[in-house]
C-alpha atoms as a PDB file:
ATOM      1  CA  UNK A   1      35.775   2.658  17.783  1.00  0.00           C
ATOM      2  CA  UNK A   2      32.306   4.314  17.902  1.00  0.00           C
ATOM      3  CA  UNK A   3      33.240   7.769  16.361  1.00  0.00           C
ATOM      4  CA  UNK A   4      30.370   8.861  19.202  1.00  0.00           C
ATOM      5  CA  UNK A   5      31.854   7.534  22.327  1.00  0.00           C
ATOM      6  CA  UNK A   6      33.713  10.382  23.615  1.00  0.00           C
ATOM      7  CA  UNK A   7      30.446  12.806  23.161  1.00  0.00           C
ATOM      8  CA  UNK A   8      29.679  14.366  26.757  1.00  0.00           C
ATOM      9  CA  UNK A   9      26.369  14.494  28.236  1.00  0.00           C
ATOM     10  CA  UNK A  10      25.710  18.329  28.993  1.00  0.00           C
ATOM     11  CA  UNK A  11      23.567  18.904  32.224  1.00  0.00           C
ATOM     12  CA  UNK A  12      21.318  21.990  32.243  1.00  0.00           C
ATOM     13  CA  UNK A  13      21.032  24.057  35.400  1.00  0.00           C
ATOM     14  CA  UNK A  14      17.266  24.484  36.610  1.00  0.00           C
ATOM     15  CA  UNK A  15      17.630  28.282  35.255  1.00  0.00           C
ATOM     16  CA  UNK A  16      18.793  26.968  32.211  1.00  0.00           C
ATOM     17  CA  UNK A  17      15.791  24.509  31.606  1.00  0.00           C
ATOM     18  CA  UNK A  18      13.376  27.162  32.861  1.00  0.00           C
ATOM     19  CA  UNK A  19      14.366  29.118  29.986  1.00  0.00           C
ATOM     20  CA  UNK A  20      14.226  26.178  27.429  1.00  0.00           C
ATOM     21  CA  UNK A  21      10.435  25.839  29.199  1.00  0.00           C
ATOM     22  CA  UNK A  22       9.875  29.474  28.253  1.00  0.00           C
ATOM     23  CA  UNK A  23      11.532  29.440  24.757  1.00  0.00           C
ATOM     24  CA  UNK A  24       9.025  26.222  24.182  1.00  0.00           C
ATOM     25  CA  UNK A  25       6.287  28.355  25.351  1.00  0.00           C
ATOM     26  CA  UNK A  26       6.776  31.189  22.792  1.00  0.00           C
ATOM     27  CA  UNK A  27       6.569  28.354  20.147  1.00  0.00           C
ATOM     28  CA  UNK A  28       3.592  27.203  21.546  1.00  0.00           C
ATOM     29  CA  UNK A  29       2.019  30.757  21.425  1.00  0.00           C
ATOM     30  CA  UNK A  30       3.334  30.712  17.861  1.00  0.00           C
ATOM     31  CA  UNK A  31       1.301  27.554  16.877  1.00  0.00           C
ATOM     32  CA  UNK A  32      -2.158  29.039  18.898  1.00  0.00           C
ATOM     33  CA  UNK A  33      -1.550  32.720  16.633  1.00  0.00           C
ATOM     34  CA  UNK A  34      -0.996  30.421  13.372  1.00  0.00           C
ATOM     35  CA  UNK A  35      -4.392  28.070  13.900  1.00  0.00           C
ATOM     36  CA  UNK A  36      -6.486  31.100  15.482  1.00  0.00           C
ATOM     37  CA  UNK A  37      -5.530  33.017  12.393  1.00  0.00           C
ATOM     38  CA  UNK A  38      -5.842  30.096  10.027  1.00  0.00           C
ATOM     39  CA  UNK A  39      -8.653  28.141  11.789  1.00  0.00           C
ATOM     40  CA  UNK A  40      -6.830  24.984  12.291  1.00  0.00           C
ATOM     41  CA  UNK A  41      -7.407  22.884  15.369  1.00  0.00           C
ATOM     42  CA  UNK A  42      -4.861  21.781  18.045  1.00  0.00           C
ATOM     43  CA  UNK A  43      -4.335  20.367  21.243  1.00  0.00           C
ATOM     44  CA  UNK A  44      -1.923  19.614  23.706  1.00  0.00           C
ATOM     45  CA  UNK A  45      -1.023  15.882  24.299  1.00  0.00           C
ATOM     46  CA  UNK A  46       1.914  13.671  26.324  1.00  0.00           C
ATOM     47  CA  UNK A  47       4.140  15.694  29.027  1.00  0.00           C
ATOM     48  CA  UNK A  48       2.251  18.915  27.775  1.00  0.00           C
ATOM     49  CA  UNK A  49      -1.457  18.045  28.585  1.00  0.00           C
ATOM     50  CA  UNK A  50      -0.232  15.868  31.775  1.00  0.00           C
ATOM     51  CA  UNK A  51       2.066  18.895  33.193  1.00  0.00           C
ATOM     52  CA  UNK A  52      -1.706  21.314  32.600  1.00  0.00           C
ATOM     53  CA  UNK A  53      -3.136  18.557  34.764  1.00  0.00           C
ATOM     54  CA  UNK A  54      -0.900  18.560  37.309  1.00  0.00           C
ATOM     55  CA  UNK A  55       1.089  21.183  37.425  1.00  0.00           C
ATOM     56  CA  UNK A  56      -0.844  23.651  35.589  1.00  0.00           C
ATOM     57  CA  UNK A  57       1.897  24.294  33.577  1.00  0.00           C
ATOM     58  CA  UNK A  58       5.519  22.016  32.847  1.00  0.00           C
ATOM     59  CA  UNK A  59       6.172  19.139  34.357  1.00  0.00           C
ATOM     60  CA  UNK A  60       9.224  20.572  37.006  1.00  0.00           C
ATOM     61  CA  UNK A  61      12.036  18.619  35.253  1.00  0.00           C
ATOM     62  CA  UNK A  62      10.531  18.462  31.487  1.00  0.00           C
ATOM     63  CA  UNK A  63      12.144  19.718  28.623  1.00  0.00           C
ATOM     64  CA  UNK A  64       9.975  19.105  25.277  1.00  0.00           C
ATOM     65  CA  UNK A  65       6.275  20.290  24.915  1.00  0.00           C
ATOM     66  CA  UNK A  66       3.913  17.983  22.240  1.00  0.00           C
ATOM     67  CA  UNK A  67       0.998  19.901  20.499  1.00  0.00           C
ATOM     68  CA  UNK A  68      -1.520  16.960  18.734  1.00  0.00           C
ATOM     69  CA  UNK A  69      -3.083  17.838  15.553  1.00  0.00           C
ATOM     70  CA  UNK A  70      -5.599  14.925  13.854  1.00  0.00           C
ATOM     71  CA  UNK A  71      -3.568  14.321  10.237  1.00  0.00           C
ATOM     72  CA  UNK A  72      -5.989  16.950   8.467  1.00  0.00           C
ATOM     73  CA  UNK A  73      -5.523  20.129  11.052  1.00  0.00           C
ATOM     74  CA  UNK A  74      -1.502  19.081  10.675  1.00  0.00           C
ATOM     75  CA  UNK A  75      -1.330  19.140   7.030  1.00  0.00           C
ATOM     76  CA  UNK A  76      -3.180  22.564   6.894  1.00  0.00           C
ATOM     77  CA  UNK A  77      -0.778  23.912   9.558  1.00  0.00           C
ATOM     78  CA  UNK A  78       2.417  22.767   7.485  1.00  0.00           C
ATOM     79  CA  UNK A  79       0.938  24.813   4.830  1.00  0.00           C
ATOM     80  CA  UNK A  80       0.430  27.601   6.824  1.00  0.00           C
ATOM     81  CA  UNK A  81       3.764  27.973   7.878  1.00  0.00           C
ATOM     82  CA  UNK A  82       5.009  28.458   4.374  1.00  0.00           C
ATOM     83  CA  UNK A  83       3.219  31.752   4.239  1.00  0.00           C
ATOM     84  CA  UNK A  84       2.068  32.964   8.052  1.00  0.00           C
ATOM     85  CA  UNK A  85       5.294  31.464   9.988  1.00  0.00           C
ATOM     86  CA  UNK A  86       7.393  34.239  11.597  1.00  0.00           C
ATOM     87  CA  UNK A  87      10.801  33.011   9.822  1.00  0.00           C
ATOM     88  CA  UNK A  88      12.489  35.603  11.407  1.00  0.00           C
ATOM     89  CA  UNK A  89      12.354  33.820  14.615  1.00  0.00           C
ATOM     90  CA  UNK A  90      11.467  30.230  14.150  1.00  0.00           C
ATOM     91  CA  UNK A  91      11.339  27.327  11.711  1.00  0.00           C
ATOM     92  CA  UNK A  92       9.629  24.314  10.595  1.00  0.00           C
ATOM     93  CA  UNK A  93      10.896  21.074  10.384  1.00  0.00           C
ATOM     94  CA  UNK A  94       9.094  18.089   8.332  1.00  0.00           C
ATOM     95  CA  UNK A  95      10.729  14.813   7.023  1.00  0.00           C
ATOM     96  CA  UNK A  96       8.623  15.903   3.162  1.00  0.00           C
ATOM     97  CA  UNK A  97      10.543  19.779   3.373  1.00  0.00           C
ATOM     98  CA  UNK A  98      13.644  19.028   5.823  1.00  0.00           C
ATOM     99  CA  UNK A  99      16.669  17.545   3.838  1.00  0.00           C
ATOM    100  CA  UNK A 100      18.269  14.538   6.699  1.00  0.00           C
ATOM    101  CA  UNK A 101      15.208  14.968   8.722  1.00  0.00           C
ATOM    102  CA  UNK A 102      14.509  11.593   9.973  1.00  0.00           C
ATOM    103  CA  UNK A 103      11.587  11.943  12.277  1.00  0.00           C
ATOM    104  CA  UNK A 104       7.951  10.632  10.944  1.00  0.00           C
ATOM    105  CA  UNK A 105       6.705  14.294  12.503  1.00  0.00           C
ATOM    106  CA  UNK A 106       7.050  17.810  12.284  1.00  0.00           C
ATOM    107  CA  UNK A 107       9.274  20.458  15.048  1.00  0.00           C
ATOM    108  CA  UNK A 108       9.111  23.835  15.387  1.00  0.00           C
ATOM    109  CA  UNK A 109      12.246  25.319  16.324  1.00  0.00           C
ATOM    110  CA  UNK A 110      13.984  28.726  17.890  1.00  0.00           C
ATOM    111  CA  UNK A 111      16.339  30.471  15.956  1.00  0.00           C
ATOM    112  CA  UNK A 112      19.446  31.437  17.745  1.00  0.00           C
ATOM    113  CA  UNK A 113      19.337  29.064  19.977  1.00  0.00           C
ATOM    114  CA  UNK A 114      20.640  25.166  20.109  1.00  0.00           C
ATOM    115  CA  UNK A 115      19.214  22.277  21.960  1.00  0.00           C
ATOM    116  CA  UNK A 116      21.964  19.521  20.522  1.00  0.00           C
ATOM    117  CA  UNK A 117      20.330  16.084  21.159  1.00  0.00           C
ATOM    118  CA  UNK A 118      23.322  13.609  22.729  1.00  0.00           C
ATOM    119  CA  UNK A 119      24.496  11.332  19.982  1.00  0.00           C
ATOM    120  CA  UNK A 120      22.680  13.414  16.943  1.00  0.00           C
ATOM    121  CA  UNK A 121      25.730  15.779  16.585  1.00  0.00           C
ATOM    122  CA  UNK A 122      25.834  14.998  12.985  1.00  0.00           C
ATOM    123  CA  UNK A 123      22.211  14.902  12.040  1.00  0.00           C
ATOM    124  CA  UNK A 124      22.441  17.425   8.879  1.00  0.00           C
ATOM    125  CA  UNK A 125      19.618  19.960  10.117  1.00  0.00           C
ATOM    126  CA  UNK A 126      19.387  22.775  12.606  1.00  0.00           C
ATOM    127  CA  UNK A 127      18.881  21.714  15.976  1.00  0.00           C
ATOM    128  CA  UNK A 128      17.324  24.575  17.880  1.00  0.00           C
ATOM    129  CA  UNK A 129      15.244  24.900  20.868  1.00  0.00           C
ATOM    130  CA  UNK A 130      11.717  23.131  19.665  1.00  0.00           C
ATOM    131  CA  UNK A 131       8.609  21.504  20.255  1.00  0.00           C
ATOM    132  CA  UNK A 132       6.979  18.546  18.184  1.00  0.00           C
ATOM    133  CA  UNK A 133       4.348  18.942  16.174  1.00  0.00           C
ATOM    134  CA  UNK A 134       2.159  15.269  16.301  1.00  0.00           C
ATOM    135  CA  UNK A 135      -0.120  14.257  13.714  1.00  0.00           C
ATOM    136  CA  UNK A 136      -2.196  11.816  14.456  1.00  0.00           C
ATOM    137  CA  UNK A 137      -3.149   9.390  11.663  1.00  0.00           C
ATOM    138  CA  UNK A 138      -6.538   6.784  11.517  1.00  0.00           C
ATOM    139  CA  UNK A 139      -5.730   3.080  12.812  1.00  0.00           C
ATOM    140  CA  UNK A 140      -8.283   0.516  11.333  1.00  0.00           C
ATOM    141  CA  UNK A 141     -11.265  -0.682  13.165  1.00  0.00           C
ATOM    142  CA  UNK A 142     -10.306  -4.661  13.097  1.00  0.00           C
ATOM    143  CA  UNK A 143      -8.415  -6.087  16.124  1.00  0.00           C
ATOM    144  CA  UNK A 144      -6.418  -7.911  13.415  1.00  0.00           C
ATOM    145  CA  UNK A 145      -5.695  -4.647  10.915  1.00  0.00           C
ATOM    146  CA  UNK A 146      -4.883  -2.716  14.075  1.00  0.00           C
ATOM    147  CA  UNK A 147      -1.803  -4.963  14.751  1.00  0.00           C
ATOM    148  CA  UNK A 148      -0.611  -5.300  10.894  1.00  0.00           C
ATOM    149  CA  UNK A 149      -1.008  -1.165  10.975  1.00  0.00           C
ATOM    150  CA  UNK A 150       1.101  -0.973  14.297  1.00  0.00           C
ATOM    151  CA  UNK A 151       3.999  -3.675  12.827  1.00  0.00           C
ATOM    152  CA  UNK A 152       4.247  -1.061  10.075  1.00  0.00           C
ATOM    153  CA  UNK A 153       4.513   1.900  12.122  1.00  0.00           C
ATOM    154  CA  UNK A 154       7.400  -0.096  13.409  1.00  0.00           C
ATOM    155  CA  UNK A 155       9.075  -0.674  10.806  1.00  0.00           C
ATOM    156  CA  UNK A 156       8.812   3.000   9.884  1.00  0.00           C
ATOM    157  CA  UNK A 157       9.867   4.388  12.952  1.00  0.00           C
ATOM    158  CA  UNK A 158      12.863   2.037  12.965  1.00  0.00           C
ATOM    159  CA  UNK A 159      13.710   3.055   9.097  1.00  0.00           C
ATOM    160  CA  UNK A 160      13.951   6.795  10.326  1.00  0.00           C
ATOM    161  CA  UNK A 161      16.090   6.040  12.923  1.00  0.00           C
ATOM    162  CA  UNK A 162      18.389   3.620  11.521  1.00  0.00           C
ATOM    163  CA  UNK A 163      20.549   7.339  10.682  1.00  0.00           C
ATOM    164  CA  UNK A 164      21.011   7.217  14.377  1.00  0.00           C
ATOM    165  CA  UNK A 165      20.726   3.347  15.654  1.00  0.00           C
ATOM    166  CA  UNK A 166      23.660   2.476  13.251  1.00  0.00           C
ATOM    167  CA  UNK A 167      26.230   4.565  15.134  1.00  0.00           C
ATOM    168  CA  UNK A 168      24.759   4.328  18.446  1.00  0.00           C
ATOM    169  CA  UNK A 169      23.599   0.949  18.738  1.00  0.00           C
ATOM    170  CA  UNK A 170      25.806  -1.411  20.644  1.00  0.00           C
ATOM    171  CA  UNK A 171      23.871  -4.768  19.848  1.00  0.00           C
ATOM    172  CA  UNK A 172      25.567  -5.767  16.941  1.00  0.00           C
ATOM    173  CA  UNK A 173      22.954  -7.870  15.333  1.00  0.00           C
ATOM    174  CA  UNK A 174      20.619  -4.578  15.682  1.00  0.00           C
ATOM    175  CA  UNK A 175      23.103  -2.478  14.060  1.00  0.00           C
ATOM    176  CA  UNK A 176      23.847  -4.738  11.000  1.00  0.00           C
ATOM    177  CA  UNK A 177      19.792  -4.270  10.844  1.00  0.00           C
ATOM    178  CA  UNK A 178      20.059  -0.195  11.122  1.00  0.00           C
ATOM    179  CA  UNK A 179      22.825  -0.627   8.525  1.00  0.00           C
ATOM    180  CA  UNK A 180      20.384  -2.437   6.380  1.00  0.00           C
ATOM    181  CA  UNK A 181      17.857   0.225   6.637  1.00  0.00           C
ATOM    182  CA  UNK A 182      19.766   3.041   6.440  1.00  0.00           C
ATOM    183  CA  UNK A 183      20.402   1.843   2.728  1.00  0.00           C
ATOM    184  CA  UNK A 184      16.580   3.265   1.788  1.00  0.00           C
ATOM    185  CA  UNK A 185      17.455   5.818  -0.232  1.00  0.00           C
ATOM    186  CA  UNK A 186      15.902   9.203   1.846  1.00  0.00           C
ATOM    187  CA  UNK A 187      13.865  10.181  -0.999  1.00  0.00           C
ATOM    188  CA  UNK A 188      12.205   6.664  -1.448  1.00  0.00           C
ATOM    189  CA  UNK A 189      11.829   6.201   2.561  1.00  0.00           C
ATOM    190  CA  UNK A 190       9.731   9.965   2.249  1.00  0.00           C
ATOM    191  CA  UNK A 191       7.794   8.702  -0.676  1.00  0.00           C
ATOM    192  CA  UNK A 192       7.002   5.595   0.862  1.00  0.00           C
ATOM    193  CA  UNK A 193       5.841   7.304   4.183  1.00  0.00           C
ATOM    194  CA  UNK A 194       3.689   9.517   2.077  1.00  0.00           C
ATOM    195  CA  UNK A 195       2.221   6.902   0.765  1.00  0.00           C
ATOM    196  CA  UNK A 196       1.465   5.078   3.849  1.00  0.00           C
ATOM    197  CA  UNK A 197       0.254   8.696   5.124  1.00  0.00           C
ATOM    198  CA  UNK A 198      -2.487   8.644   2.442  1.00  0.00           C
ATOM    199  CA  UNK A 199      -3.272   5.430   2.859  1.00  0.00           C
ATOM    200  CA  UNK A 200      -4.600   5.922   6.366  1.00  0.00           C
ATOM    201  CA  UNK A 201      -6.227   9.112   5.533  1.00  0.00           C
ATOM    202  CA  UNK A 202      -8.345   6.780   3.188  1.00  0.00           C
ATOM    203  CA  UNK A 203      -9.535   4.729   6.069  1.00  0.00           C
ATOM    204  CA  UNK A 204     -12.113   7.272   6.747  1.00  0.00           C
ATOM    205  CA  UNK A 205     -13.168   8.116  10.129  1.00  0.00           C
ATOM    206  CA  UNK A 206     -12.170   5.578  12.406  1.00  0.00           C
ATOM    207  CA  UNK A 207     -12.198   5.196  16.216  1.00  0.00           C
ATOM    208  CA  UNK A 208      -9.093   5.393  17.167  1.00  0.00           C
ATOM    209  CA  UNK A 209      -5.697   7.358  15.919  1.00  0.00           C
ATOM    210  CA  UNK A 210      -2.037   7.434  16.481  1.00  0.00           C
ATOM    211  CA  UNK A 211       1.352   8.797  15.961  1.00  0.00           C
ATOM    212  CA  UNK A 212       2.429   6.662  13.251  1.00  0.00           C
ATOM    213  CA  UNK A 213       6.289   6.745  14.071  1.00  0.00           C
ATOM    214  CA  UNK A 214       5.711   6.996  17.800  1.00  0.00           C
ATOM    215  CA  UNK A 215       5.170   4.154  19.951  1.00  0.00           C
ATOM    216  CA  UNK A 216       2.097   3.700  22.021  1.00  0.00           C
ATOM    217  CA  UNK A 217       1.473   2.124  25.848  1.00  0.00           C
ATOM    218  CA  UNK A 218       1.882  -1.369  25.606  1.00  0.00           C
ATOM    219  CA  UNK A 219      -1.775  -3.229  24.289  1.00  0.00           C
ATOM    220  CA  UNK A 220      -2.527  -0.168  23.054  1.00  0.00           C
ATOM    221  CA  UNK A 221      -2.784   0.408  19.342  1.00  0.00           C
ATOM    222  CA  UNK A 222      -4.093   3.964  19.330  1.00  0.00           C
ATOM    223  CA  UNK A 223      -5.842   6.619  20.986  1.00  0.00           C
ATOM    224  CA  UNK A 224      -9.599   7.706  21.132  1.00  0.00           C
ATOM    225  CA  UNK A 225     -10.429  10.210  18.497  1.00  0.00           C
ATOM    226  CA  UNK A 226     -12.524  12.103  20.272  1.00  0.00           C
ATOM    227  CA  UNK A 227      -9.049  13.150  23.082  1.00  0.00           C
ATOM    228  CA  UNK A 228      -8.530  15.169  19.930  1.00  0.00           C
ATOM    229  CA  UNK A 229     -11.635  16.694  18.923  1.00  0.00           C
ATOM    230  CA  UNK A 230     -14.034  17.136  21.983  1.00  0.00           C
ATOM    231  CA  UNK A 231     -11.571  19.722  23.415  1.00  0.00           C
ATOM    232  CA  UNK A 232     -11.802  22.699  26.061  1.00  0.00           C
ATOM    233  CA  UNK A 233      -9.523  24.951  27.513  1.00  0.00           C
ATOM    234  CA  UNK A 234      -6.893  24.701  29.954  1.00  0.00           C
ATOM    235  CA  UNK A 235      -4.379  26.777  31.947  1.00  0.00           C
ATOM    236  CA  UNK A 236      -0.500  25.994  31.150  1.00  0.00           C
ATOM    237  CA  UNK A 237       2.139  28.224  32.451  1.00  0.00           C
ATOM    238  CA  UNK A 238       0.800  32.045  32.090  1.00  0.00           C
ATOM    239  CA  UNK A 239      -1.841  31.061  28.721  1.00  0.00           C
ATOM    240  CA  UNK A 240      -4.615  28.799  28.328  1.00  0.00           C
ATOM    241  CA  UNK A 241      -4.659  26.163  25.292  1.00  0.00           C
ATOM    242  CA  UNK A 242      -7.212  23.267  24.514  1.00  0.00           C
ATOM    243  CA  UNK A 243      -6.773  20.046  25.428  1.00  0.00           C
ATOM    244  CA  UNK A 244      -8.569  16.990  25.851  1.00  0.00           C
ATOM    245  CA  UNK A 245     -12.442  17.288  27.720  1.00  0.00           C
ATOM    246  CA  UNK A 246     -11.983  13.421  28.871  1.00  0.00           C
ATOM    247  CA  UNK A 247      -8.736  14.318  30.321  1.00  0.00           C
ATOM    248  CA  UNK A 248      -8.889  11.623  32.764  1.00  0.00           C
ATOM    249  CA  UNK A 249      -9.690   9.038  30.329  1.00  0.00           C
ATOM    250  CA  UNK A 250      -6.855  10.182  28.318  1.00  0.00           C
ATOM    251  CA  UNK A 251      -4.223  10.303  30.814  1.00  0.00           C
ATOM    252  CA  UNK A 252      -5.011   7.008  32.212  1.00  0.00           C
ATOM    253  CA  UNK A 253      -4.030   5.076  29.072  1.00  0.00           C
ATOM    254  CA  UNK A 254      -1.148   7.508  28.193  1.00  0.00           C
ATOM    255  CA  UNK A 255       0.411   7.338  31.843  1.00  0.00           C
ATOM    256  CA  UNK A 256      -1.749   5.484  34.067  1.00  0.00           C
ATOM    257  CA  UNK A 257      -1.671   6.535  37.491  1.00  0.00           C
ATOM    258  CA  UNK A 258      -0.806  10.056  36.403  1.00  0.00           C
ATOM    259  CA  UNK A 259      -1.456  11.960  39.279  1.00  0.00           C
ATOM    260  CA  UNK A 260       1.134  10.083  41.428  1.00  0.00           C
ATOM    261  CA  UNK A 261       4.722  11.601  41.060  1.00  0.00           C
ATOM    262  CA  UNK A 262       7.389   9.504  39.201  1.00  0.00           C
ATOM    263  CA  UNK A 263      10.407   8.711  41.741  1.00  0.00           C
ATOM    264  CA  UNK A 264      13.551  11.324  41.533  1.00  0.00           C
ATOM    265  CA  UNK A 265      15.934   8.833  39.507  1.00  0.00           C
ATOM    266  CA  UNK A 266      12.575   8.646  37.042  1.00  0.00           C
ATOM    267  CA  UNK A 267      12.961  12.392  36.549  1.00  0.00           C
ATOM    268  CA  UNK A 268      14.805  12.259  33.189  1.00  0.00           C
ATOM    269  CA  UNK A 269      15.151  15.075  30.176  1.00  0.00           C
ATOM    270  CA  UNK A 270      16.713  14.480  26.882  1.00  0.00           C
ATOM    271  CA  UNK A 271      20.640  13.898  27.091  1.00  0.00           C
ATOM    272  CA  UNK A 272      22.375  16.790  24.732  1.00  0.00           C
ATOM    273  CA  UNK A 273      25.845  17.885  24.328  1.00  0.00           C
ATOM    274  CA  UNK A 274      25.441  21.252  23.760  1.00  0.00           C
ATOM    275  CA  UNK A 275      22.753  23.869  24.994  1.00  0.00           C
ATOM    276  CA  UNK A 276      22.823  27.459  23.731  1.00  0.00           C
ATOM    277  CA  UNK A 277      19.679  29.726  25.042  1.00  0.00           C
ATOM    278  CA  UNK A 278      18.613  33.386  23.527  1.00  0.00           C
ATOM    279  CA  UNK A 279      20.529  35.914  24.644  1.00  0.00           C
ATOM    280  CA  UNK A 280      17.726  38.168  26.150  1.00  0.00           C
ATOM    281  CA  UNK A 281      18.148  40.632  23.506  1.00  0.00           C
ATOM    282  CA  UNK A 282      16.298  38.230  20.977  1.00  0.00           C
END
């Protein structure tokens, strides 16, 4: 028997996910104080720069927030947080500094608080309240290079999660394959990413960019560069952080029609087992 199948699916109440949207937003403010101070260049992307858009703030029913840093600006904040991070309240996560961390990019997390992801009970790092932390990485020029670079980032992303895919998988030819995987030694699976890290960084500056463990739109092999560095500012919740000028352009690929709202059954979060918020006194 899966040692996972008698996990429960915890449902938050909407005053419960209003406060995980508020406990994201003090980690957000957290990332603006780091790159103001340390002149380092972010933007929101995904749910976060749709729900500015729209909503001028979070999506009703989301609960993650995505901040977009080309590879560069991410690199410079990881560093930063090793000196200018206030550790008394939060922490960073990276797959190069995080020991079981299986995730190709970086979270910044709450302390005191627990946001248990359904399934990932027995990942060996803190799970707190977070939001990711994207760097986005060069994707070659060629039509043909593009789609060797993307087959890659697969195989990446699926080495990272084999930790999770081999317990939770239920197509057993897919979870001999996650078993397969998950033999990578961590420490060689890091190296290796580093390595394919720096080798995109060598590309120079090319046209497009991606998430290299996160999966793009369908036909789509990466992103424009300039979503990330022609930026202005936008309203979100009760602050104002940059985001993409072209947000149209941006949000067409990314969602398509993303002005129309998604159907109630459509409405998802993250399934987690266990939820534990700041006590107000924090």
């Amino acid at each position: 028997m899966d040692i996972l199948t008698d996990r429960k699916s915890y449902q938050p109440t909407p005053e419960e996910l209003r406060k995980i949207q508020l406990t994201q937003l003090e980690l957000i403010q957290e990332v603006k104080r780091i790159c103001r101070k340390c002149n380092i260049h972010y933007n929101m992307v995904g749910g976060t720069m749709l729900g500015a858009i729209r909503h001028r703030g979070y999506i009703p029913w989301d609960d993650d927030a995505d901040i977009g840093f080309l590879r560069k600006e991410y690199e410079k904040f990881r560093e930063a947080c090793r000196t200018e991070l206030n550790t008394e309240k939060y922490y960073f996560q990276d797959c190069r500094d995080t020991a079981g961390y299986r995730w190709g990019y970086g979270k910044l997390r709450r302390k005191g608080t627990e946001f248990i992801r359904l399934n990932q009970e027995f990942m060996p790092y803190g799970q707190g309240i977070a939001i990711d932390l994207m760097p986005f990485d060069n994707v070659p020029d060629s039509d043909f290079a593009k789609r060797v670079h993307a087959f890659i980032c697969f195989l990446y992303r699926k080495a990272f999660w084999s930790a999770v895919g081999r317990k939770t998988e239920k197509n057993i030819l897919k979870k001999i394959l996650y078993e397969l995987l998950y033999l990578i030694p961590e420490e060689r699976l890091a190296k290796g990413y580093q390595r394919w890290i720096d080798y995109c960084m060598k590309l120079g500056r090319t046209e497009q960019v991606r998430i290299l463990t996160f999966p793009t739109p369908k036909g789509i092999y990466g992103y424009e560069r300039k979503w990330y560095t022609d930026l202005v500012m936008y309203r979100f919740e009760n602050s104002r952080f940059p985001g993409a000028r072209d947000y149209d352009g941006y949000l067409k690929v990314k969602y398509k029609d993303y002005m129309d709202m998604p159907p109630v059954e459509k409405r998802k979060i993250h399934p987690i087992s266990k939820l534990t918020l700041l006590d107000g006194n924090e």
